[in-house]
N, C-alpha and C. Protein backbone atom coordinates (compact mmCIF):
# COMPACT_ATOMS: atom_id res chain seq x y z
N UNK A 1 -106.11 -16.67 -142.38
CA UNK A 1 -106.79 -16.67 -141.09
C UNK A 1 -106.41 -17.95 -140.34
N UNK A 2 -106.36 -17.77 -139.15
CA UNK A 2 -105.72 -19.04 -137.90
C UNK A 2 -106.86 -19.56 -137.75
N UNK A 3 -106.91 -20.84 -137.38
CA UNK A 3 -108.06 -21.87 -137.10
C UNK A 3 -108.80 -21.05 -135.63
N UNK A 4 -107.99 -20.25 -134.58
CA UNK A 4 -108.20 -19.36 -133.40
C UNK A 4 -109.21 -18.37 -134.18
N UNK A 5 -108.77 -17.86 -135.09
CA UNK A 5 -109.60 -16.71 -135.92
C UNK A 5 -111.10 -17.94 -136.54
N UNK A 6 -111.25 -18.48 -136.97
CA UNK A 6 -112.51 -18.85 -137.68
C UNK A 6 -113.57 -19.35 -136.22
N UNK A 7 -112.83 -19.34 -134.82
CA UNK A 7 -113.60 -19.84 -133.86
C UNK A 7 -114.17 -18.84 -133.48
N UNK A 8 -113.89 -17.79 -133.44
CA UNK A 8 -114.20 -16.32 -132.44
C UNK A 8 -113.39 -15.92 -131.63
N UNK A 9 -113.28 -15.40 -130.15
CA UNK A 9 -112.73 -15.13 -129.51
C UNK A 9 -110.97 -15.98 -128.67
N UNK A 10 -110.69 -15.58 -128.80
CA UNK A 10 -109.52 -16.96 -128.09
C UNK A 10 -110.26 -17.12 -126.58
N UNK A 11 -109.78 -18.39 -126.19
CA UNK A 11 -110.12 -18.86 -125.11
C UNK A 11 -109.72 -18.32 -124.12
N UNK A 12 -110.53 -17.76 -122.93
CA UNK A 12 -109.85 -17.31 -121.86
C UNK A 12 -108.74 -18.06 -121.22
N UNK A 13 -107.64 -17.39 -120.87
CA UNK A 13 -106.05 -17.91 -120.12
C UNK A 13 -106.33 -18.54 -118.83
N UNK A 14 -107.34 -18.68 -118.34
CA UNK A 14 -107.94 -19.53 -117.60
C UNK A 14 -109.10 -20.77 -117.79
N UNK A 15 -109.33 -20.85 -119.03
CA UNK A 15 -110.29 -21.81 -119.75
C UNK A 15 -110.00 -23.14 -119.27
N UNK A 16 -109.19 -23.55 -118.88
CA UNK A 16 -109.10 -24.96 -117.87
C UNK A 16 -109.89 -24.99 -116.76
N UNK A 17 -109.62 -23.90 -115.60
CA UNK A 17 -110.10 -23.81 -114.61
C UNK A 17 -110.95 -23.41 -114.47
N UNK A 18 -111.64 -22.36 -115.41
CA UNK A 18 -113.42 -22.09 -115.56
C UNK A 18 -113.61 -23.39 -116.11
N UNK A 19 -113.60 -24.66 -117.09
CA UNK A 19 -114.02 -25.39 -117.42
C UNK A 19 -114.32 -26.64 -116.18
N UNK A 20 -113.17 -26.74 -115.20
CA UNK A 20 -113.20 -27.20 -114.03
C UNK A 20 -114.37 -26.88 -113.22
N UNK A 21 -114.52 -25.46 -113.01
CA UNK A 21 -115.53 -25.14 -112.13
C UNK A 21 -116.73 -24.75 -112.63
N UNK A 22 -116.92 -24.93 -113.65
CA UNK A 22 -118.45 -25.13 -114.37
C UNK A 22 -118.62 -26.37 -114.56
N UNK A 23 -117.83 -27.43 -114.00
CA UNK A 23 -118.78 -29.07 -113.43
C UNK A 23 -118.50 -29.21 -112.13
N UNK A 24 -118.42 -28.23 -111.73
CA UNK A 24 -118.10 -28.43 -109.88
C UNK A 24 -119.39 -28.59 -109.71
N UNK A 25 -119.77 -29.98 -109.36
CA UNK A 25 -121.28 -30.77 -108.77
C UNK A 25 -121.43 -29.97 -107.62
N UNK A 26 -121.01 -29.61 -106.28
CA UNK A 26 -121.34 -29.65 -105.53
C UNK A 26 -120.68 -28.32 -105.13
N UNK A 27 -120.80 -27.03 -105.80
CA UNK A 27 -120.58 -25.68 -105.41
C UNK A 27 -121.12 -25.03 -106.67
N UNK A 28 -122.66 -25.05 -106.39
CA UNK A 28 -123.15 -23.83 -107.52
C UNK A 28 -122.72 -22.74 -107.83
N UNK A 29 -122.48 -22.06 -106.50
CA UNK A 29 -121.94 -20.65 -106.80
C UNK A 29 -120.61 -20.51 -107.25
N UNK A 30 -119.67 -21.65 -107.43
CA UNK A 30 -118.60 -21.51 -108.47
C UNK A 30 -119.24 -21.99 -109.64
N UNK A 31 -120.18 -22.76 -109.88
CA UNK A 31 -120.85 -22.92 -111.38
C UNK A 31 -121.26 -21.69 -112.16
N UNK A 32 -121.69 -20.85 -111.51
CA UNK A 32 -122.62 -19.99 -111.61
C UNK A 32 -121.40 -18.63 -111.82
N UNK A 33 -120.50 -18.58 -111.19
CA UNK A 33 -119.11 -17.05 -111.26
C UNK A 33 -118.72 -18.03 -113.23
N UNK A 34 -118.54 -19.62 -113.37
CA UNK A 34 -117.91 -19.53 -114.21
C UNK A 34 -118.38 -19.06 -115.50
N UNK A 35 -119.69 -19.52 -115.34
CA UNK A 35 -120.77 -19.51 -116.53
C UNK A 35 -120.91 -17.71 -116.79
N UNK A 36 -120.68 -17.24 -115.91
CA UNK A 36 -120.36 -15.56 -115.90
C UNK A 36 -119.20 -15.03 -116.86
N UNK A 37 -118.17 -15.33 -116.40
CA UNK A 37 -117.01 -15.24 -117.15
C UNK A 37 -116.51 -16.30 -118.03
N UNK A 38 -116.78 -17.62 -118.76
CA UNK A 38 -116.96 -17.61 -119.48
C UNK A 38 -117.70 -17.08 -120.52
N UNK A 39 -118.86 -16.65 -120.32
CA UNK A 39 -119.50 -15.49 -121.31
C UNK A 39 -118.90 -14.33 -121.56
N UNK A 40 -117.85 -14.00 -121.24
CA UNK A 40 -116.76 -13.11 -121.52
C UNK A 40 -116.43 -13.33 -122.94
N UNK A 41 -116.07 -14.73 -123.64
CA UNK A 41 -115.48 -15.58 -124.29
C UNK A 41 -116.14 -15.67 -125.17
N UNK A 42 -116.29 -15.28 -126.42
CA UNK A 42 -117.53 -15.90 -127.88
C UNK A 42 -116.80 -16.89 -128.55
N UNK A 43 -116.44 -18.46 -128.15
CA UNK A 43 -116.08 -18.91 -128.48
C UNK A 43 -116.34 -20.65 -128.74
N UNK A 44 -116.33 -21.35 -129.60
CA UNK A 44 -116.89 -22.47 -130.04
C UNK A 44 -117.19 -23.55 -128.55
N UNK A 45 -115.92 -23.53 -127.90
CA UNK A 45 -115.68 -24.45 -126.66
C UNK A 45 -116.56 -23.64 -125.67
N UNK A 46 -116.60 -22.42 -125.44
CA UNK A 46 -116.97 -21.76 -124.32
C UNK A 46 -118.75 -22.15 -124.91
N UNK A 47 -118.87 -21.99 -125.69
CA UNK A 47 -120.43 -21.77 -126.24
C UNK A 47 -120.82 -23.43 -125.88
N UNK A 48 -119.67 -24.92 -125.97
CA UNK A 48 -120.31 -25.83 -126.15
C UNK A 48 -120.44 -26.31 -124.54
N UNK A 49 -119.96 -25.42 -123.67
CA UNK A 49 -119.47 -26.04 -122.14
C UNK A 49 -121.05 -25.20 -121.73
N UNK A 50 -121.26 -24.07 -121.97
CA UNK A 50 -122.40 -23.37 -121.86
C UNK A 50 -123.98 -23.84 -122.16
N UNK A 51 -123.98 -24.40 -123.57
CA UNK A 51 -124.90 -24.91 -123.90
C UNK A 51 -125.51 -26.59 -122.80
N UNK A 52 -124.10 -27.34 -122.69
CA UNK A 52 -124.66 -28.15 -121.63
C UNK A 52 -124.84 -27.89 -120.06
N UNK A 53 -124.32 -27.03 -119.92
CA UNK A 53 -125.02 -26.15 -118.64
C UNK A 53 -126.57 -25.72 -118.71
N UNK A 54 -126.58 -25.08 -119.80
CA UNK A 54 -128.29 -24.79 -119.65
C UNK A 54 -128.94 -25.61 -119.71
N UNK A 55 -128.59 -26.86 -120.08
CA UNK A 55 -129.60 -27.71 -120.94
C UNK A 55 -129.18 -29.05 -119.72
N UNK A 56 -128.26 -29.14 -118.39
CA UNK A 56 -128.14 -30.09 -117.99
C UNK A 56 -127.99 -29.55 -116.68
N UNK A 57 -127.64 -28.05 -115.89
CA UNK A 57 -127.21 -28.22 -114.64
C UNK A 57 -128.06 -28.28 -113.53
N UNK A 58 -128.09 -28.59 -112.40
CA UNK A 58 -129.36 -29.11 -111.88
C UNK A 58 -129.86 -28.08 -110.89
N UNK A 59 -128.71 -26.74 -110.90
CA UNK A 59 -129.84 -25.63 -110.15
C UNK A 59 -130.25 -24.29 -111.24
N UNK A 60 -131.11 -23.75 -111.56
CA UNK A 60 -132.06 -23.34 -112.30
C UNK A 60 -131.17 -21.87 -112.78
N UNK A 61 -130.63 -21.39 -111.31
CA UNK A 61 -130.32 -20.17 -111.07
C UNK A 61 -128.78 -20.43 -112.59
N UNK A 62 -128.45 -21.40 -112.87
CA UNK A 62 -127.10 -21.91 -113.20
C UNK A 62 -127.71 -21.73 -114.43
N UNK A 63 -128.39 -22.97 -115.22
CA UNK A 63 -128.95 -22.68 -116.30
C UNK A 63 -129.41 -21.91 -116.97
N UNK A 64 -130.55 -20.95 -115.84
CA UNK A 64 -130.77 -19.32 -116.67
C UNK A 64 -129.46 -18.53 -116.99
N UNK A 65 -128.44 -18.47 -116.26
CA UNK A 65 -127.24 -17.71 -116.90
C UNK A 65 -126.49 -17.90 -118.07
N UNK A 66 -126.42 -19.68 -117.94
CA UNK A 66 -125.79 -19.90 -119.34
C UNK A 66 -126.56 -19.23 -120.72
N UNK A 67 -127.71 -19.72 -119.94
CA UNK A 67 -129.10 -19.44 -121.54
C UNK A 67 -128.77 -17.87 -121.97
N UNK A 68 -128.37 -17.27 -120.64
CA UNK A 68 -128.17 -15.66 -120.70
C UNK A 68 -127.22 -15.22 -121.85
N UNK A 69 -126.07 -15.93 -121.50
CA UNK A 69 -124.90 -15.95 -121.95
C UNK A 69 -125.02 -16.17 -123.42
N UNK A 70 -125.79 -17.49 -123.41
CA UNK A 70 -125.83 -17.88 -125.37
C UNK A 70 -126.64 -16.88 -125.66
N UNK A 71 -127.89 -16.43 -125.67
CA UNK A 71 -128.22 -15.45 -125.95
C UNK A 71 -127.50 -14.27 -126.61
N UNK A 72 -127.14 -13.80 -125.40
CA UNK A 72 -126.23 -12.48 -125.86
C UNK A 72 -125.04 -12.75 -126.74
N UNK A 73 -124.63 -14.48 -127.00
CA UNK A 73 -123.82 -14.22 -127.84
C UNK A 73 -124.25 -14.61 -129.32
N UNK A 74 -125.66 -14.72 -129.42
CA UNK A 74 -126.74 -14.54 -130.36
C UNK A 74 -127.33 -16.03 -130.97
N UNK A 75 -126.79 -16.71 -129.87
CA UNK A 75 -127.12 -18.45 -130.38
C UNK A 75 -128.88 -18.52 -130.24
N UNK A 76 -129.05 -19.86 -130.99
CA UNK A 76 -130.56 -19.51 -131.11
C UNK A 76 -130.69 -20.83 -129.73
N UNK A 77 -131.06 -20.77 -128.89
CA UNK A 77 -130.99 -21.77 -127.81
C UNK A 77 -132.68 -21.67 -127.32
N UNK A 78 -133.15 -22.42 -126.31
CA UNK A 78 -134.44 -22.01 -125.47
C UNK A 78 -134.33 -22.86 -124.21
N UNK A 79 -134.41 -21.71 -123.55
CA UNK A 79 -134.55 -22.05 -121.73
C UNK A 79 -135.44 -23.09 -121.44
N UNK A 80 -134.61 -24.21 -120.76
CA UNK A 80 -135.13 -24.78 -120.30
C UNK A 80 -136.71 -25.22 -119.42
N UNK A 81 -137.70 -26.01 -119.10
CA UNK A 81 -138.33 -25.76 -118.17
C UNK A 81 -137.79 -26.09 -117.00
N UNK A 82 -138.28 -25.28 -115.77
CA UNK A 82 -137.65 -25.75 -114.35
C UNK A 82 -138.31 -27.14 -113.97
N UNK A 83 -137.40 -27.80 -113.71
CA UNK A 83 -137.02 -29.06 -112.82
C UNK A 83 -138.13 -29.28 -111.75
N UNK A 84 -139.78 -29.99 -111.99
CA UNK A 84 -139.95 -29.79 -110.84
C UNK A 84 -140.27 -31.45 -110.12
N UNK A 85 -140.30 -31.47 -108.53
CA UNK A 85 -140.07 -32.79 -108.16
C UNK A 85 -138.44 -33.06 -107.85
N UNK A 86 -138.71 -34.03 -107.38
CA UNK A 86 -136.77 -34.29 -107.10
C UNK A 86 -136.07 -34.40 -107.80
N UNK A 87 -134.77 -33.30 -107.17
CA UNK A 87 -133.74 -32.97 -108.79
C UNK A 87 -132.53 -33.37 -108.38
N UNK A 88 -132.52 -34.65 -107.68
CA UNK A 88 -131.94 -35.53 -107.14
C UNK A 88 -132.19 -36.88 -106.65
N UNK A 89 -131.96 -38.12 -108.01
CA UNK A 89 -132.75 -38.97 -107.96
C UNK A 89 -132.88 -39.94 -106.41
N UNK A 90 -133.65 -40.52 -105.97
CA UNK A 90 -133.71 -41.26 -104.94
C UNK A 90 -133.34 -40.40 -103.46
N UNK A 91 -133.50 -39.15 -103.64
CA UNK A 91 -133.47 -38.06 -102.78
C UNK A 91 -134.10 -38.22 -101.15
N UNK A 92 -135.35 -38.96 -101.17
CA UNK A 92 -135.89 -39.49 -99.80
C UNK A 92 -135.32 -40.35 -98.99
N UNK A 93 -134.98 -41.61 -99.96
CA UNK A 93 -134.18 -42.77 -99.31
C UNK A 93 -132.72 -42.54 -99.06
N UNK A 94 -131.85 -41.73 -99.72
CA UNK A 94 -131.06 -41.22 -98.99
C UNK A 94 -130.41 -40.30 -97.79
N UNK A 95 -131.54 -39.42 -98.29
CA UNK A 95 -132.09 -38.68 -96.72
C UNK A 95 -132.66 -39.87 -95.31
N UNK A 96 -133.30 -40.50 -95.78
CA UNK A 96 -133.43 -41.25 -94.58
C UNK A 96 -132.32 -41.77 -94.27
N UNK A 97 -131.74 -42.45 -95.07
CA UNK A 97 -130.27 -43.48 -94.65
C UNK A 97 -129.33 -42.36 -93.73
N UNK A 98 -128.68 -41.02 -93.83
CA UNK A 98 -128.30 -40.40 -93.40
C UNK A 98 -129.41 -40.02 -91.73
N UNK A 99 -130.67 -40.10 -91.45
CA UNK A 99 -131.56 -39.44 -90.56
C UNK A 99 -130.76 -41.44 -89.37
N UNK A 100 -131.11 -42.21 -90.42
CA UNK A 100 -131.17 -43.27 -89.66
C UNK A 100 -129.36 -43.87 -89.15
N UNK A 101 -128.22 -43.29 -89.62
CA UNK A 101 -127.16 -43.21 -89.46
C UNK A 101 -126.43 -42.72 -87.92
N UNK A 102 -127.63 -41.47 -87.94
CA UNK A 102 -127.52 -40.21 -86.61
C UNK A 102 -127.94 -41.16 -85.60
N UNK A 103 -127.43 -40.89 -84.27
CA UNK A 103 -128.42 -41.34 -82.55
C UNK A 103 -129.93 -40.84 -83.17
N UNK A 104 -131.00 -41.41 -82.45
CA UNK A 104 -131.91 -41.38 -82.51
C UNK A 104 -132.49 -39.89 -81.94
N UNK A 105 -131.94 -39.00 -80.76
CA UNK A 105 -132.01 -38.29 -80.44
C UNK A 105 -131.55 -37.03 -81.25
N UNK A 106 -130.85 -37.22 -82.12
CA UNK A 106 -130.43 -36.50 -82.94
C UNK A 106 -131.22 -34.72 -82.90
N UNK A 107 -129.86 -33.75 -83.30
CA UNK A 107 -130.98 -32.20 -83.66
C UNK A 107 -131.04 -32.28 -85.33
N UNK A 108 -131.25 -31.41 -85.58
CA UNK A 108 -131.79 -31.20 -86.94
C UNK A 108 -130.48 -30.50 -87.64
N UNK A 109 -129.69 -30.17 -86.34
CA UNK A 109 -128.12 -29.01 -86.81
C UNK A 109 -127.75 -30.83 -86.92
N UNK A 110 -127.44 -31.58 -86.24
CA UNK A 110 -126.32 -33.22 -86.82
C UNK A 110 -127.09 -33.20 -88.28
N UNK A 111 -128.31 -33.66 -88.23
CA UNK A 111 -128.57 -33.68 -89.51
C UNK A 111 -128.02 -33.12 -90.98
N UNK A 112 -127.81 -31.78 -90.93
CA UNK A 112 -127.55 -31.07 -91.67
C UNK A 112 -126.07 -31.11 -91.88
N UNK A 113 -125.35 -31.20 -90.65
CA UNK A 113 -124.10 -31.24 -90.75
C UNK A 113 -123.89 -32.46 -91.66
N UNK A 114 -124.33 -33.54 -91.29
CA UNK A 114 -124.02 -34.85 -91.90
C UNK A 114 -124.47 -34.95 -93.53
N UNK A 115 -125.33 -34.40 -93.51
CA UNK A 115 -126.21 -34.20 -94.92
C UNK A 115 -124.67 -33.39 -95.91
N UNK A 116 -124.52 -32.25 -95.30
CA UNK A 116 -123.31 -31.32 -95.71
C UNK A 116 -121.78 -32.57 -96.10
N UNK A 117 -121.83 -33.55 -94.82
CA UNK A 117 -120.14 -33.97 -95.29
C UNK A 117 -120.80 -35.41 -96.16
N UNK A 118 -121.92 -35.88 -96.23
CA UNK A 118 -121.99 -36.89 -96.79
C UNK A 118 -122.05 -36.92 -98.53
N UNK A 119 -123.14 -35.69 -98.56
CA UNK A 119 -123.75 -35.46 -99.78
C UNK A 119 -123.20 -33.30 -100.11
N UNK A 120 -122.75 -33.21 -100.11
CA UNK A 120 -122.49 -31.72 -100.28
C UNK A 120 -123.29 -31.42 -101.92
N UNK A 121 -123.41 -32.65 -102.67
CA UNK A 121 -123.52 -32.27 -104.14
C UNK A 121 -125.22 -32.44 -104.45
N UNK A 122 -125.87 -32.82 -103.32
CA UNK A 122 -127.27 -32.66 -102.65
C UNK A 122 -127.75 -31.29 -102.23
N UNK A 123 -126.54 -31.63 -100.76
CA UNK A 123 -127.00 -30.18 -100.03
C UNK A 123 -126.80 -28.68 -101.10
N UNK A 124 -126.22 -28.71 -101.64
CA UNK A 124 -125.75 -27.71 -102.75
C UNK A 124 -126.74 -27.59 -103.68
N UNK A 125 -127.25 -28.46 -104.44
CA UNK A 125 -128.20 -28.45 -105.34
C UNK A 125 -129.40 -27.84 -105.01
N UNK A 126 -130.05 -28.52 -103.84
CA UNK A 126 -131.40 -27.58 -102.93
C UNK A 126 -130.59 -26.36 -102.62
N UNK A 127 -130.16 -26.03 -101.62
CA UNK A 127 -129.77 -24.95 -101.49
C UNK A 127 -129.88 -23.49 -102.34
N UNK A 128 -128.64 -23.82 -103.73
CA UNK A 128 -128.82 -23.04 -104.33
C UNK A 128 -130.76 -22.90 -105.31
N UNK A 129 -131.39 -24.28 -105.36
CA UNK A 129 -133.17 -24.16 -106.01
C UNK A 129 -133.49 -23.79 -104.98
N UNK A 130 -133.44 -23.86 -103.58
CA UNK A 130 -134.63 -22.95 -102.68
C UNK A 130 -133.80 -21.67 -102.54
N UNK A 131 -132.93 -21.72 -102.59
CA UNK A 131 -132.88 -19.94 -102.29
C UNK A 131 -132.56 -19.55 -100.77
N UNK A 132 -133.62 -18.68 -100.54
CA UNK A 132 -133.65 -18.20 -99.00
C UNK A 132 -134.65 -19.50 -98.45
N UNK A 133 -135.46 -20.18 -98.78
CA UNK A 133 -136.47 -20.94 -98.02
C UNK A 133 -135.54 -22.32 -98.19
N UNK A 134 -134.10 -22.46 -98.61
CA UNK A 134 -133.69 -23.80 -98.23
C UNK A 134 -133.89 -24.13 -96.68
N UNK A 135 -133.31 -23.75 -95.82
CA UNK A 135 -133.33 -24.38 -94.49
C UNK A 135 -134.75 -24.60 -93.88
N UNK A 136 -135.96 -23.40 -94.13
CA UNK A 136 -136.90 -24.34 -93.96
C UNK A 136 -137.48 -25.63 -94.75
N UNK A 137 -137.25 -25.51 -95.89
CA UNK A 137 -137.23 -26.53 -96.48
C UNK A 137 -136.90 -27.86 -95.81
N UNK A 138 -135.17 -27.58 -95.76
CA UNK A 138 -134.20 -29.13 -94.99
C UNK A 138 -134.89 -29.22 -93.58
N UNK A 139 -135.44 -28.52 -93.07
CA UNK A 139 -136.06 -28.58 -91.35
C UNK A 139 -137.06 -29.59 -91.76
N UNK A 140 -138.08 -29.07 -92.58
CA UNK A 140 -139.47 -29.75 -92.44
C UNK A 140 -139.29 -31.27 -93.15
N UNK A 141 -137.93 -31.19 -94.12
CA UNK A 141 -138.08 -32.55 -94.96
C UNK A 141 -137.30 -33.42 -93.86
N UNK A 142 -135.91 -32.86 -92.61
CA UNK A 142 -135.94 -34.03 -91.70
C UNK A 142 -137.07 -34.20 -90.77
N UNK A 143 -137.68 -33.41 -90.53
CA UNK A 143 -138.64 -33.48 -89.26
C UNK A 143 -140.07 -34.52 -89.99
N UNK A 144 -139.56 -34.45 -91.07
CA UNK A 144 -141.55 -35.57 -92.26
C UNK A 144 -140.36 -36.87 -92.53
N UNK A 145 -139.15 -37.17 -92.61
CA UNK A 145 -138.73 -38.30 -92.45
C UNK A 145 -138.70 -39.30 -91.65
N UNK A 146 -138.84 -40.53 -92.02
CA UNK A 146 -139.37 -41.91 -91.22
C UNK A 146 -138.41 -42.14 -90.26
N UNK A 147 -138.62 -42.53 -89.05
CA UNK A 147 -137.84 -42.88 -88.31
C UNK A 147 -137.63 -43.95 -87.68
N UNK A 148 -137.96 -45.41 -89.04
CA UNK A 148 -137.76 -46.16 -88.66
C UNK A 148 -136.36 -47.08 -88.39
């Protein structure tokens, strides 16, 4: 038996580039396609890139899949609890620094835009944890920021 044989499955012919885009910080929804198709894969590496996904990625929707994934490939794992409070440390004061960056007159669309090219691995993170209620979310958290 090949050392390939005592692991399980061979590694998908793309296992670089799913491994790439299952730490893409700042595009869940490529976190989230890889953690998919790597579960294709019953394999030692795929299982260990998986396991720190569930157990480390910072949108929820990401983690339940991996957990999905080990599961079905019969690992004994347990889902995380959700993240609650800021899942992005120092999350206020950087939001302000960006509010206080803008003209004072500023809309809430500069905001966002700027939020998007400054921090994408922010804006990404909420995004994909609120779901459909992100943008009210980002509305009400620039509109309750200090404007000093």
């Amino acid at each position: 038996m090949n050392n390939k044989e005592t692991k399980g499955i061979e590694l998908p012919a793309n296992y670089e580039e799913l491994k790439k885009s299952a730490n893409r910080k700042s595009n869940w929804r490529e976190r989230l396609d890889a953690v998919e198709e790597l579960g294709q894969s019953k394999n030692k590496q795929v299982i260990d890139i998986l396991t720190h996904i569930m157990n480390g990625d910072s949108v929820y929707k990401v983690q339940q899949a991996a957990y999905r994934q080990l599961k079905r490939f019969g690992e004994d794992v347990q889902l995380p609890a959700r993240k609650r409070g800021e899942l992005v440390k120092g999350l206020n004061k950087i939001l302000v620094r960006i509010k206080k960056s803008l003209p004072e007159n500023h809309t809430y669309s500069d905001f966002k835009e700027k939020l998007q090219k400054m921090r994408m691995d922010i804006y990404d993170t909420y995004e994909g944890e609120k779901g459909a209620d992100f943008e009210k979310w980002l509305e009400q958290t620039w509109s309750a920021l200090s404007k000093r």
